[in-house]
PDB file of N, CA and C in Angstrom:
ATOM      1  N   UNK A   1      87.196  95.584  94.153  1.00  0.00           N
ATOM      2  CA  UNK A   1      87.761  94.854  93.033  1.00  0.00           C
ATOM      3  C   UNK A   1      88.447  95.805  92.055  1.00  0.00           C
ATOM      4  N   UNK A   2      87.736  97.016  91.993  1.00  0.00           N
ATOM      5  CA  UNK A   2      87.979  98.371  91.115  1.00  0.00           C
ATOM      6  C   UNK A   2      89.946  98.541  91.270  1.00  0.00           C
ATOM      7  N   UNK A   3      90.084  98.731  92.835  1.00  0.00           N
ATOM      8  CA  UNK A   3      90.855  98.884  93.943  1.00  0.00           C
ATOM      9  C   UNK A   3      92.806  98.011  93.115  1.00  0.00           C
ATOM     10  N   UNK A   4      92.023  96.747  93.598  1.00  0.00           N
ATOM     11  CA  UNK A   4      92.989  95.382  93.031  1.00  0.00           C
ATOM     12  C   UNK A   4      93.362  95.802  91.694  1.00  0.00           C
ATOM     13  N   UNK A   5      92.379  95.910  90.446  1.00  0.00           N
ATOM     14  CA  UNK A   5      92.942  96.111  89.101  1.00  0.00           C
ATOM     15  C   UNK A   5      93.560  97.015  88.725  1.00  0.00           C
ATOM     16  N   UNK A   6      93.744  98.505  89.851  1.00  0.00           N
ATOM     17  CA  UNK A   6      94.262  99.230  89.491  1.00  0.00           C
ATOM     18  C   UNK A   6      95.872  99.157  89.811  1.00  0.00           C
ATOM     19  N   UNK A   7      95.629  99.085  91.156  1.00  0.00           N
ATOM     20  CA  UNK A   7      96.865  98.113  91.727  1.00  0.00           C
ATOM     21  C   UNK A   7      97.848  97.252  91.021  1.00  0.00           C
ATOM     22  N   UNK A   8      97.427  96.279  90.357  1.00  0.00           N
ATOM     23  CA  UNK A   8      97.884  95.404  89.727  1.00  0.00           C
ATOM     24  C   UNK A   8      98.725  96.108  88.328  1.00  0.00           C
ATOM     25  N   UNK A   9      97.492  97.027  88.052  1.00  0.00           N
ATOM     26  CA  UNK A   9      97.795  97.616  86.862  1.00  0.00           C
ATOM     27  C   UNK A   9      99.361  98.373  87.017  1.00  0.00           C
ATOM     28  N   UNK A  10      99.270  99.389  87.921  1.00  0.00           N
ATOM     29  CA  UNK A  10     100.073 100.068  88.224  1.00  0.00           C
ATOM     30  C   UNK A  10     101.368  99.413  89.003  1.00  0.00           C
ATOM     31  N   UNK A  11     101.416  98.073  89.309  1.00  0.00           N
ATOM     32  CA  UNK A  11     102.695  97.284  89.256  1.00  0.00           C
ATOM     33  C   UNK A  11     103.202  96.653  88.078  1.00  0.00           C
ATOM     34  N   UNK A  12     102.270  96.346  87.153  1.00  0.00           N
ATOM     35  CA  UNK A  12     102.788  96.127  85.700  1.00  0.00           C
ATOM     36  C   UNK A  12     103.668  97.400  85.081  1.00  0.00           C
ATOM     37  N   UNK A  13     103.519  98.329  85.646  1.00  0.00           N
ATOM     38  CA  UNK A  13     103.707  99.518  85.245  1.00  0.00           C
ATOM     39  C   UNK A  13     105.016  99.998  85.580  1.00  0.00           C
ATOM     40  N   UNK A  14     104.830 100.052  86.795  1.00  0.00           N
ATOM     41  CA  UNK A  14     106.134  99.537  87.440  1.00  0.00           C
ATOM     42  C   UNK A  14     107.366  98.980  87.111  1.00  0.00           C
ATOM     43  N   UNK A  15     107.047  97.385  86.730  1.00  0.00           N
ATOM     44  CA  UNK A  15     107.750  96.951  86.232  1.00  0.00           C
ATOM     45  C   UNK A  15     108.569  96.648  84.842  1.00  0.00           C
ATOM     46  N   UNK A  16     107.727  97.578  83.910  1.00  0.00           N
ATOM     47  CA  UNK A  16     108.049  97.832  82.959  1.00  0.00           C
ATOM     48  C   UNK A  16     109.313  99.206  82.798  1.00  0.00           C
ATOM     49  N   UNK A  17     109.313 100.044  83.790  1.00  0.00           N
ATOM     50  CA  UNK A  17     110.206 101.248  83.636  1.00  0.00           C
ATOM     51  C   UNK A  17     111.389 100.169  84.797  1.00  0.00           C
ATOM     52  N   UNK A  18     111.366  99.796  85.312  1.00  0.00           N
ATOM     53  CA  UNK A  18     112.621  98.874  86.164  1.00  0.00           C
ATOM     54  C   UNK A  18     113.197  98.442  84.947  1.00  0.00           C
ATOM     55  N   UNK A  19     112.805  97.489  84.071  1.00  0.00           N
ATOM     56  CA  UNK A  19     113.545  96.845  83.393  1.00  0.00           C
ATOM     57  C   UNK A  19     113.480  97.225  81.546  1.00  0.00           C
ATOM     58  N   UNK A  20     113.750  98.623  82.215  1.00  0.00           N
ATOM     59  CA  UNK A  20     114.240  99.120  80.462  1.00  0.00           C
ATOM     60  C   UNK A  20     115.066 100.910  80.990  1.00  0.00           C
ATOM     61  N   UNK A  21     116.631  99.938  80.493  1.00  0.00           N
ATOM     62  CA  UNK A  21     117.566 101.049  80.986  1.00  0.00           C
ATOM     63  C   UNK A  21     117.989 101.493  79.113  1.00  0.00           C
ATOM     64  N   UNK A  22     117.595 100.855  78.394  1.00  0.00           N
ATOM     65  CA  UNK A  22     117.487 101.432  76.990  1.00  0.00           C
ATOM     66  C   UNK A  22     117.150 102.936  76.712  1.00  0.00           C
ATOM     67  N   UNK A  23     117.526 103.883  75.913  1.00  0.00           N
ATOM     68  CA  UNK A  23     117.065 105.046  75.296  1.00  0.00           C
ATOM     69  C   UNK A  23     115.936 104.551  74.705  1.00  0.00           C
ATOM     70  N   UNK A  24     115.219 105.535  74.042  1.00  0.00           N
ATOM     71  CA  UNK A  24     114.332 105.443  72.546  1.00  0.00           C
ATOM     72  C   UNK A  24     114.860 104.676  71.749  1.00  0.00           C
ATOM     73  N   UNK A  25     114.463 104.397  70.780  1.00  0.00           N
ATOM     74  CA  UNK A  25     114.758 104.123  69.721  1.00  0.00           C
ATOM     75  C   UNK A  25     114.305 104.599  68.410  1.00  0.00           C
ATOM     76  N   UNK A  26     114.769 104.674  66.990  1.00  0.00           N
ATOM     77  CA  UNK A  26     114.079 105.127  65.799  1.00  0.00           C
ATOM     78  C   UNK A  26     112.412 104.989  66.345  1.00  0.00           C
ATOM     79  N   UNK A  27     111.957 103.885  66.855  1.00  0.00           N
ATOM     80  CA  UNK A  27     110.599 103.636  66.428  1.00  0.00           C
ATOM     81  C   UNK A  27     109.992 104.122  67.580  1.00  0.00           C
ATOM     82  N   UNK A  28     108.777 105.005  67.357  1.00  0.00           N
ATOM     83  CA  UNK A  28     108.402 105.616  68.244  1.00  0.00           C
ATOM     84  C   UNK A  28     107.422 105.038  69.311  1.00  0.00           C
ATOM     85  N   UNK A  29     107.553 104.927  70.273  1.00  0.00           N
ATOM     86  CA  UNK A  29     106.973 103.867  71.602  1.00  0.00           C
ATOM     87  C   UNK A  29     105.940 104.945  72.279  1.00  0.00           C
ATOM     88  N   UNK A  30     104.421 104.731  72.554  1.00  0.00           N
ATOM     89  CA  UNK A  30     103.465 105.346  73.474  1.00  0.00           C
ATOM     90  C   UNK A  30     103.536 104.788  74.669  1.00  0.00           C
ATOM     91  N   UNK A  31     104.060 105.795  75.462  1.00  0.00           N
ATOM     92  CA  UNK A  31     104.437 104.809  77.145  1.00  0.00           C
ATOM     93  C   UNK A  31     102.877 104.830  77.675  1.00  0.00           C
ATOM     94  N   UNK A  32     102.475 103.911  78.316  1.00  0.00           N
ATOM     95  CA  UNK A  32     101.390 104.116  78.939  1.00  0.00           C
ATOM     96  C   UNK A  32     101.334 102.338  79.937  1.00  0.00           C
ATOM     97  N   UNK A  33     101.523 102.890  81.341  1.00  0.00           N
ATOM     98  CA  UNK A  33     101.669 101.658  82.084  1.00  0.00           C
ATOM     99  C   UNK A  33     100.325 100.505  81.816  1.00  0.00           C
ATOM    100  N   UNK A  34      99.317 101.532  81.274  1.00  0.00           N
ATOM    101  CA  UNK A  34      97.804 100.130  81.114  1.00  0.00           C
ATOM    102  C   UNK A  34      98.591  99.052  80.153  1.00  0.00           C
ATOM    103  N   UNK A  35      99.162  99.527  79.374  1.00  0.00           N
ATOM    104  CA  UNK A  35      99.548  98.581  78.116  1.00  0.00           C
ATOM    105  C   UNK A  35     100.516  97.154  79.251  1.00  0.00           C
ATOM    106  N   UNK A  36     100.743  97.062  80.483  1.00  0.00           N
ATOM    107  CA  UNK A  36     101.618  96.177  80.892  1.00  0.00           C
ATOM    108  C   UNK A  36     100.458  95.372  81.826  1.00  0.00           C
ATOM    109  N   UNK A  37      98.868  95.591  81.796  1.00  0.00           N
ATOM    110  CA  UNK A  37      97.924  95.108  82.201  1.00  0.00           C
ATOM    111  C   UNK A  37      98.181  92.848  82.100  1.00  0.00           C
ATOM    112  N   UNK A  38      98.512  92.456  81.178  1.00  0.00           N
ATOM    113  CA  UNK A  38      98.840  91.486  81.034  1.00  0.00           C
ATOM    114  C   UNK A  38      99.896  90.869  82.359  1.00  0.00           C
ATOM    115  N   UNK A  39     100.610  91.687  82.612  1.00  0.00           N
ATOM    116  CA  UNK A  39     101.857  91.314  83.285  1.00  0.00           C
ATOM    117  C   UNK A  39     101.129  91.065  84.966  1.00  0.00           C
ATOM    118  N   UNK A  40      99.991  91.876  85.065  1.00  0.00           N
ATOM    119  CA  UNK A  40      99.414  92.350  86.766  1.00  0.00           C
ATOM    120  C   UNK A  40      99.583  90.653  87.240  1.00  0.00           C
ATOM    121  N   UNK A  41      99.306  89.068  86.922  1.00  0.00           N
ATOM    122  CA  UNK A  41      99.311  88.117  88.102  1.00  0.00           C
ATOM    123  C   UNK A  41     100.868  87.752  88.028  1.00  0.00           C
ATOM    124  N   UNK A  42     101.960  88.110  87.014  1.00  0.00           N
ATOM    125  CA  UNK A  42     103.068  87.706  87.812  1.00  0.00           C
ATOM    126  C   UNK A  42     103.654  88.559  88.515  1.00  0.00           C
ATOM    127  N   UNK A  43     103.338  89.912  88.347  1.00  0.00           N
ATOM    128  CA  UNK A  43     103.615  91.084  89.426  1.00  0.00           C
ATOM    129  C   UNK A  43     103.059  90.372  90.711  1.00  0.00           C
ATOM    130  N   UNK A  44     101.736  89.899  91.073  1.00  0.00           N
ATOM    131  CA  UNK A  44     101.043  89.920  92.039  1.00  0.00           C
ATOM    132  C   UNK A  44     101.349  88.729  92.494  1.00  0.00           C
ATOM    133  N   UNK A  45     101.722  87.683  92.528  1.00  0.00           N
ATOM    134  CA  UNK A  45     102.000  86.211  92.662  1.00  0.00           C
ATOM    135  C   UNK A  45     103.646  85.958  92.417  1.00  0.00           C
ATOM    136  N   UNK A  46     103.270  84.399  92.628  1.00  0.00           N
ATOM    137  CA  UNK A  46     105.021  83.775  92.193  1.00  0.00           C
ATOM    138  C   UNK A  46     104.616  83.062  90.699  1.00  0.00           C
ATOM    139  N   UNK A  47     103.241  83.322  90.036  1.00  0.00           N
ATOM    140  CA  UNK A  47     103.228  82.434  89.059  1.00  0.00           C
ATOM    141  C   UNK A  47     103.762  83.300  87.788  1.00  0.00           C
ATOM    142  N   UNK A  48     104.172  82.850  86.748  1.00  0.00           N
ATOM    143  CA  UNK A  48     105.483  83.197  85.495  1.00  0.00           C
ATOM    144  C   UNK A  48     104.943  84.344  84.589  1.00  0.00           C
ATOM    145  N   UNK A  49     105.552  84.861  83.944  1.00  0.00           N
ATOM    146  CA  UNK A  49     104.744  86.161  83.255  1.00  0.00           C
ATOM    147  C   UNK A  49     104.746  85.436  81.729  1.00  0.00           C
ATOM    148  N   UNK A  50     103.316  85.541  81.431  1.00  0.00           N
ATOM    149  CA  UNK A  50     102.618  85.082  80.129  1.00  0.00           C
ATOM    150  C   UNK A  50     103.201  85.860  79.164  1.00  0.00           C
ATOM    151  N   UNK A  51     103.113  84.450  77.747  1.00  0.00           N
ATOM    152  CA  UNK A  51     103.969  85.566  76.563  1.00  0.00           C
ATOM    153  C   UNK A  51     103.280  86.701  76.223  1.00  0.00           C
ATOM    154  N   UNK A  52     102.286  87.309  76.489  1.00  0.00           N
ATOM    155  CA  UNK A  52     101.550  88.255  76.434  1.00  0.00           C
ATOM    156  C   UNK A  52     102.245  89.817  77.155  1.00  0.00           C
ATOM    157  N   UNK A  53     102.528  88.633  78.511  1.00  0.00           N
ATOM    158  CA  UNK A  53     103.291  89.840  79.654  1.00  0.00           C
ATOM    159  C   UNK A  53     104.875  90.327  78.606  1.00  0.00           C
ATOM    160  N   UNK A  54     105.669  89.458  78.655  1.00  0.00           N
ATOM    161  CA  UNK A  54     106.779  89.317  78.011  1.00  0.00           C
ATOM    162  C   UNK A  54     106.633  90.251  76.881  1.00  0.00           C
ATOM    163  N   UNK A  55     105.719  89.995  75.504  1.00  0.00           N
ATOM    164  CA  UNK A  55     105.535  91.175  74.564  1.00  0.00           C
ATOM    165  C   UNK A  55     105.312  92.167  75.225  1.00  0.00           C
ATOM    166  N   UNK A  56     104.598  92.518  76.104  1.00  0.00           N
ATOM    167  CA  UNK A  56     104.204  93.992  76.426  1.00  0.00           C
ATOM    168  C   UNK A  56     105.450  94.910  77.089  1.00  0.00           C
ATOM    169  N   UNK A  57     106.243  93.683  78.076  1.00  0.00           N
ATOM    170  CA  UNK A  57     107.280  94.432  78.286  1.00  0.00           C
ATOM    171  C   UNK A  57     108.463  94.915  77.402  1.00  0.00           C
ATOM    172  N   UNK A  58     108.565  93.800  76.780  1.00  0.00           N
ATOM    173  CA  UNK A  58     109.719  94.442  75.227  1.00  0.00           C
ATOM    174  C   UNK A  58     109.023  95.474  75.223  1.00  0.00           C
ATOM    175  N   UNK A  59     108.273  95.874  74.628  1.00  0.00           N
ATOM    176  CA  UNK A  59     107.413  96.849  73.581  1.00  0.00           C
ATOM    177  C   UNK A  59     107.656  98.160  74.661  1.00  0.00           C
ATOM    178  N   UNK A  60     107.513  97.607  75.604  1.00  0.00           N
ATOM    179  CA  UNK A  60     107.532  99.502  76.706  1.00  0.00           C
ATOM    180  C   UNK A  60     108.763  99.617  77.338  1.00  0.00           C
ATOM    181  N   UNK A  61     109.437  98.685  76.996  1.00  0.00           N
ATOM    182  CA  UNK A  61     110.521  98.897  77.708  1.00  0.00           C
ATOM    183  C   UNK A  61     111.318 100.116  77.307  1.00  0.00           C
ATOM    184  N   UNK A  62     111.774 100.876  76.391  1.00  0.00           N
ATOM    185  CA  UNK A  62     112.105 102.505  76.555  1.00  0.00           C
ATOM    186  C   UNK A  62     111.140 103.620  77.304  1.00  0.00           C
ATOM    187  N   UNK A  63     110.385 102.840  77.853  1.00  0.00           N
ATOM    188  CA  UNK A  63     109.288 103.793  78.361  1.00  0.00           C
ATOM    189  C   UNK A  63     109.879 103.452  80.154  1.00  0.00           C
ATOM    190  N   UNK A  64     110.815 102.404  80.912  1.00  0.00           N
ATOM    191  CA  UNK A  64     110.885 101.985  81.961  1.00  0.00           C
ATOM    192  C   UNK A  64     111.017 102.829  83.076  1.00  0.00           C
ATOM    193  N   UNK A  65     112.430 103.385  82.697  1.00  0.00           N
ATOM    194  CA  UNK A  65     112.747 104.916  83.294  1.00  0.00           C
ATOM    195  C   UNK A  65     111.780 105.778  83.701  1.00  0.00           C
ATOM    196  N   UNK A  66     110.773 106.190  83.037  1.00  0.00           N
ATOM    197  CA  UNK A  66     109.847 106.658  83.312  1.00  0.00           C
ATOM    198  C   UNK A  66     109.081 106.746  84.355  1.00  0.00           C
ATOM    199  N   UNK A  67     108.618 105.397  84.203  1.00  0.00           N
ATOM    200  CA  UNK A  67     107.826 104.688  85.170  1.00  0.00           C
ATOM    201  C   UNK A  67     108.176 104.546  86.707  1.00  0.00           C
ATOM    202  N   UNK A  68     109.837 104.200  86.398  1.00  0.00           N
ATOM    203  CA  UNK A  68     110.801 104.529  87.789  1.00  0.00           C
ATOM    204  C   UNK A  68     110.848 105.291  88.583  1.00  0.00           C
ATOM    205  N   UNK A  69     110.803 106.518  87.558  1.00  0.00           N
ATOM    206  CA  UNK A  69     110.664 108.120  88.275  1.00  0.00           C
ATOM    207  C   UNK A  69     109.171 108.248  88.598  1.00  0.00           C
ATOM    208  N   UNK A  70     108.301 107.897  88.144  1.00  0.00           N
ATOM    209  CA  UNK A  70     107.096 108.412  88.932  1.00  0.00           C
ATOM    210  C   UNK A  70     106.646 108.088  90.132  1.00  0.00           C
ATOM    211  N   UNK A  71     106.639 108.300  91.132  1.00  0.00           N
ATOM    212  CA  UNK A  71     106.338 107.815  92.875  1.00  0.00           C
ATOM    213  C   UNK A  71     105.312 107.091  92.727  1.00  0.00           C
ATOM    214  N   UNK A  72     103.864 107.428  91.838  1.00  0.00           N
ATOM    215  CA  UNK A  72     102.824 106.352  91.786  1.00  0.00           C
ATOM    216  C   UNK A  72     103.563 105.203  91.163  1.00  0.00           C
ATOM    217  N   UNK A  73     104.319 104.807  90.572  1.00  0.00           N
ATOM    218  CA  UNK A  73     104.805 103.498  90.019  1.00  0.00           C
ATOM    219  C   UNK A  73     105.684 102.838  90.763  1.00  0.00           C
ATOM    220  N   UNK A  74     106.785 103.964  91.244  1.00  0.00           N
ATOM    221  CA  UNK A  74     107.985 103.270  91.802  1.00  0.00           C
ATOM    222  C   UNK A  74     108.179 101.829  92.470  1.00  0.00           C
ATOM    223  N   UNK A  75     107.013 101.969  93.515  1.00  0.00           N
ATOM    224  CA  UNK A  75     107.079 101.043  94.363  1.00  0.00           C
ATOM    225  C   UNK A  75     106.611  99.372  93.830  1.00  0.00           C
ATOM    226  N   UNK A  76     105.980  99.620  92.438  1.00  0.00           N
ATOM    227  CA  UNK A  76     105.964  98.151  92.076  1.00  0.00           C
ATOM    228  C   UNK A  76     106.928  97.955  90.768  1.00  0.00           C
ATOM    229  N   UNK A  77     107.605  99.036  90.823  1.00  0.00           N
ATOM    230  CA  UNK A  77     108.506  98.412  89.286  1.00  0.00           C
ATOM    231  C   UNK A  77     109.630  98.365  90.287  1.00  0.00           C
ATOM    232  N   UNK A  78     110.113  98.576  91.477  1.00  0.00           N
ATOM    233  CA  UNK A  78     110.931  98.238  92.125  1.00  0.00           C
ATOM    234  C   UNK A  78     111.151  96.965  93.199  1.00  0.00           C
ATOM    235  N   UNK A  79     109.499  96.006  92.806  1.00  0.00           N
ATOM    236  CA  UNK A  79     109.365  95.460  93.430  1.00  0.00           C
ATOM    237  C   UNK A  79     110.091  93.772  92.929  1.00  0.00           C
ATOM    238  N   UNK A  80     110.467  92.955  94.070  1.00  0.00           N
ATOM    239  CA  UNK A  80     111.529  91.755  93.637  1.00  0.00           C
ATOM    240  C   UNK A  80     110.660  91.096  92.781  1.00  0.00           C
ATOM    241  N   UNK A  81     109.012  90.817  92.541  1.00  0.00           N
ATOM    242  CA  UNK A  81     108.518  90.244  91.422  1.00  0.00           C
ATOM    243  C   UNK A  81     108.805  90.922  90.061  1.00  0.00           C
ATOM    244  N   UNK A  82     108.634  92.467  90.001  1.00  0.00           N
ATOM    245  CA  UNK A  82     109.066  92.935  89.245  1.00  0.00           C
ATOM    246  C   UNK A  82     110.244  92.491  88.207  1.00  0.00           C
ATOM    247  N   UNK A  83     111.186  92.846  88.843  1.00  0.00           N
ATOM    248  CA  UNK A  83     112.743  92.405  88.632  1.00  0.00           C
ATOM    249  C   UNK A  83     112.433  90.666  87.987  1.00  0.00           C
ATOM    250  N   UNK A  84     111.840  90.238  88.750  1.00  0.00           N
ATOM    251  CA  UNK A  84     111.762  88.532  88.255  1.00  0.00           C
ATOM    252  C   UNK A  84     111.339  88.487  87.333  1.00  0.00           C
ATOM    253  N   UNK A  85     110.118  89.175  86.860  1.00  0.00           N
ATOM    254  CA  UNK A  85     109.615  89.545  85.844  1.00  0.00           C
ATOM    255  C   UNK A  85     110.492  89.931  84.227  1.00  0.00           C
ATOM    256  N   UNK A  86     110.809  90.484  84.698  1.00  0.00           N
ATOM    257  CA  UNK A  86     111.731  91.260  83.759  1.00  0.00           C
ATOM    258  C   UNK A  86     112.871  90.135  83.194  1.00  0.00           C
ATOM    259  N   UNK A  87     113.665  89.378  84.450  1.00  0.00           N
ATOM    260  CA  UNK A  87     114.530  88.430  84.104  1.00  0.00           C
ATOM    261  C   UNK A  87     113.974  87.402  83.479  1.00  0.00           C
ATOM    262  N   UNK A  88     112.567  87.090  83.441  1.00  0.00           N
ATOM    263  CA  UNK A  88     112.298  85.783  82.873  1.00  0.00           C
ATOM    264  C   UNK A  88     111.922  86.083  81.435  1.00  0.00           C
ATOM    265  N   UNK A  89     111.566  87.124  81.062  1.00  0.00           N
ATOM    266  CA  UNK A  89     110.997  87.845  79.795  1.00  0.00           C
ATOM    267  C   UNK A  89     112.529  88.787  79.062  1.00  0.00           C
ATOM    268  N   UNK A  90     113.153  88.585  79.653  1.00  0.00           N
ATOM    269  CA  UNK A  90     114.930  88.489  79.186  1.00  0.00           C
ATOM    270  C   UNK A  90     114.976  90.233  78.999  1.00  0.00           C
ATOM    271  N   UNK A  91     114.321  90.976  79.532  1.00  0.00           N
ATOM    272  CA  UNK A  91     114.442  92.218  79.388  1.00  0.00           C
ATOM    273  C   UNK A  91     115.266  92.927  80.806  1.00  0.00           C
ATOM    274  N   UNK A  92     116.394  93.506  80.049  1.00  0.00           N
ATOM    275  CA  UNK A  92     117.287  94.255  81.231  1.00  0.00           C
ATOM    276  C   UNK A  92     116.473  95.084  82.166  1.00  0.00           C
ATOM    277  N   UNK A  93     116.903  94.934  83.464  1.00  0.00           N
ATOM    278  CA  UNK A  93     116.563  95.893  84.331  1.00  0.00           C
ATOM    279  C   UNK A  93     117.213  96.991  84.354  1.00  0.00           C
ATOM    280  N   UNK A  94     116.579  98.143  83.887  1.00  0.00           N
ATOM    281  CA  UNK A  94     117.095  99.938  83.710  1.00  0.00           C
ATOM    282  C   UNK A  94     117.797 100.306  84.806  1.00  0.00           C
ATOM    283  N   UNK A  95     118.838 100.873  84.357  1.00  0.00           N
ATOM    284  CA  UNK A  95     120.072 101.732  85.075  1.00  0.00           C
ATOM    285  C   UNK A  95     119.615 102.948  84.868  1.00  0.00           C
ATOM    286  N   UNK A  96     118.659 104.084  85.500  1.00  0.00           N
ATOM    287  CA  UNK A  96     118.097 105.087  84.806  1.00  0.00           C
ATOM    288  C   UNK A  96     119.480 106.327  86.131  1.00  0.00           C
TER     289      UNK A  96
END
């Protein structure tokens, strides 16, 4: 079960550096993929990402890029839920 949450975790994570092709901004952002923990059942499913998911991704989204580049993430912020994710929570998918 340990296994799954991390999993999950680390596709929230994922999908948070896919869909933020933004710089920084003035306000200073702590990237940290746990913070996209909310997002793990529409990563994992076809069901919709909660406004919970949606805030978390605004909020990390200068952090996306990041996430892109790291090989432990890649594969779920590149993943087509991902991306869906991102489009339904109106946050661009990163051009990094």
């Amino acid at each position: 079960m340990k296994r799954v949450s991390f999993v999950a975790l680390c596709v929230v994570a994922l999908a948070v550096v896919l869909f933020s092709g933004e710089s920084r901004t003035a306000e200073a952002v702590t990237c940290n993929p746990v913070e996209l923990a909310p997002c793990s059942p529409a990563l994992t499913s076809s069901s919709p990402p909660s406004s919970a998911c949606c805030s978390k991704l605004k909020a990390q989204q200068p952090c996306l890029c990041g996430y892109i580049k790291n090989p432990s993430l890649k594969q779920y912020v590149n993943s087509p839920n991902a991306k869906k994710v991102a489009s339904t929570c109106g946050v661009p998918y990163p051009k990094c």
